[in-house]
Protein backbone atom coordinates (compact mmCIF):
# COMPACT_ATOMS: atom_id res chain seq x y z
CA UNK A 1 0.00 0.00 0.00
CA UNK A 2 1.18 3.65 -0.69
CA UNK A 3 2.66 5.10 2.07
CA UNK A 4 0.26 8.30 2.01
CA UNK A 5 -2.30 6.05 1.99
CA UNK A 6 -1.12 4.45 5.41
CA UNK A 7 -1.10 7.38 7.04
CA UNK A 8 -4.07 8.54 6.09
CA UNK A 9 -5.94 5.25 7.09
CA UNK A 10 -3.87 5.31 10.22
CA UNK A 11 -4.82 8.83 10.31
CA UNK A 12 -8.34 7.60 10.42
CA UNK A 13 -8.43 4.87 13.26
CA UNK A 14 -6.70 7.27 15.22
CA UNK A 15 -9.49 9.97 15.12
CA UNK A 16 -12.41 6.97 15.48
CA UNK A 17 -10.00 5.91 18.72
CA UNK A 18 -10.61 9.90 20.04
CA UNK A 19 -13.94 9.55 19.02
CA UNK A 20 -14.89 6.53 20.73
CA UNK A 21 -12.57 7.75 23.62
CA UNK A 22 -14.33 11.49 23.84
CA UNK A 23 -18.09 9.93 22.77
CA UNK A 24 -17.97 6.64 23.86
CA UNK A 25 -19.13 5.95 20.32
CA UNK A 26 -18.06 6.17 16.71
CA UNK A 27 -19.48 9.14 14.24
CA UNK A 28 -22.27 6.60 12.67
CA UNK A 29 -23.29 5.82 16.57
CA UNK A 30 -23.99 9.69 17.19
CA UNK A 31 -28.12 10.65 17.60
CA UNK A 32 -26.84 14.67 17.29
CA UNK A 33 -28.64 17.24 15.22
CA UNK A 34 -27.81 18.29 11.72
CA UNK A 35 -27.19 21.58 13.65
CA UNK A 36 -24.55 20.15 16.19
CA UNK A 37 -22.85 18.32 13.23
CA UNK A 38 -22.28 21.42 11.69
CA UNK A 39 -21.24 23.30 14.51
CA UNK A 40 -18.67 20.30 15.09
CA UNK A 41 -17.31 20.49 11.71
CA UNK A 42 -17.04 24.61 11.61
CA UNK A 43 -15.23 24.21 14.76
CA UNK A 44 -12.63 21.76 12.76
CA UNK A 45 -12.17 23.88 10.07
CA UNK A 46 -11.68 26.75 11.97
CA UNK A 47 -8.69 25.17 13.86
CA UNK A 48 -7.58 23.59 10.34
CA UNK A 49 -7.53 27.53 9.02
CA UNK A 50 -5.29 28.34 12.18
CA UNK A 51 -2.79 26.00 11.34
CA UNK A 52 -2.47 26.91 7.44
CA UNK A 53 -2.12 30.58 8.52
CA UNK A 54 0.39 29.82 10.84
CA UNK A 55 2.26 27.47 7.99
CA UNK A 56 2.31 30.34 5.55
CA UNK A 57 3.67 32.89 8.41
CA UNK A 58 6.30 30.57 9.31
CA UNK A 59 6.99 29.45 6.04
CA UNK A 60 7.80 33.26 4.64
CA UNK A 61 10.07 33.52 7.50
CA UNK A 62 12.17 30.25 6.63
CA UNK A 63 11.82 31.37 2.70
CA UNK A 64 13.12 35.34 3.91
CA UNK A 65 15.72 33.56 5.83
CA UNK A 66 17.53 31.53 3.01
CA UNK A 67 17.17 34.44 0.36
CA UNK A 68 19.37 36.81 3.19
CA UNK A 69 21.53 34.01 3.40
CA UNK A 70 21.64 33.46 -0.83
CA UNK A 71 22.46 37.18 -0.97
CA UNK A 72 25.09 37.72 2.06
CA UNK A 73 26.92 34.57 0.69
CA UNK A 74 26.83 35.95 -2.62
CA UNK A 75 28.13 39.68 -1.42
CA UNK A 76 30.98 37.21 0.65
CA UNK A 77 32.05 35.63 -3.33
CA UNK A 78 32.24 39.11 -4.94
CA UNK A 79 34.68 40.48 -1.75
CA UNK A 80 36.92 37.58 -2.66
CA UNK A 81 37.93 38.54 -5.86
């Protein structure tokens, strides 16, 4: 099997293992309203949106980083000659 696909299954049992942990039941089990589903899944995305903003902060940082470095090893090559 693909190795994405492992983790993602793994991924999967994980979450139904919190589930049943937190719920004492899987998803299918669950008698909540429509509404309460929603609210659930807003509440995921929401902390899914966190992270990707904090990615793309942290990631312009690391990608700012490396072009100072590019350019201050570049200026170091042109005092050498």
């Amino acid at each position: 099997m693909p190795r994405y696909l492992d983790r993602i299954i793994d991924r999967f049992r994980s979450q139904e293992a919190k589930g049943i942990n937190k719920y004492g039941q899987v998803l299918e089990q669950n008698h909540a309203d429509i509404q309460e589903r929603l609210e659930h899944l807003a509440q995921e995305l929401s902390d899914g949106l966190m992270y990707i903003e904090w990615i793309k902060e942290h990631y312009q940082v690391m990608v700012a980083g490396e072009e100072l470095r590019q350019a201050l090893s570049a200026l170091d090559g042109k005092d050498g000659n």
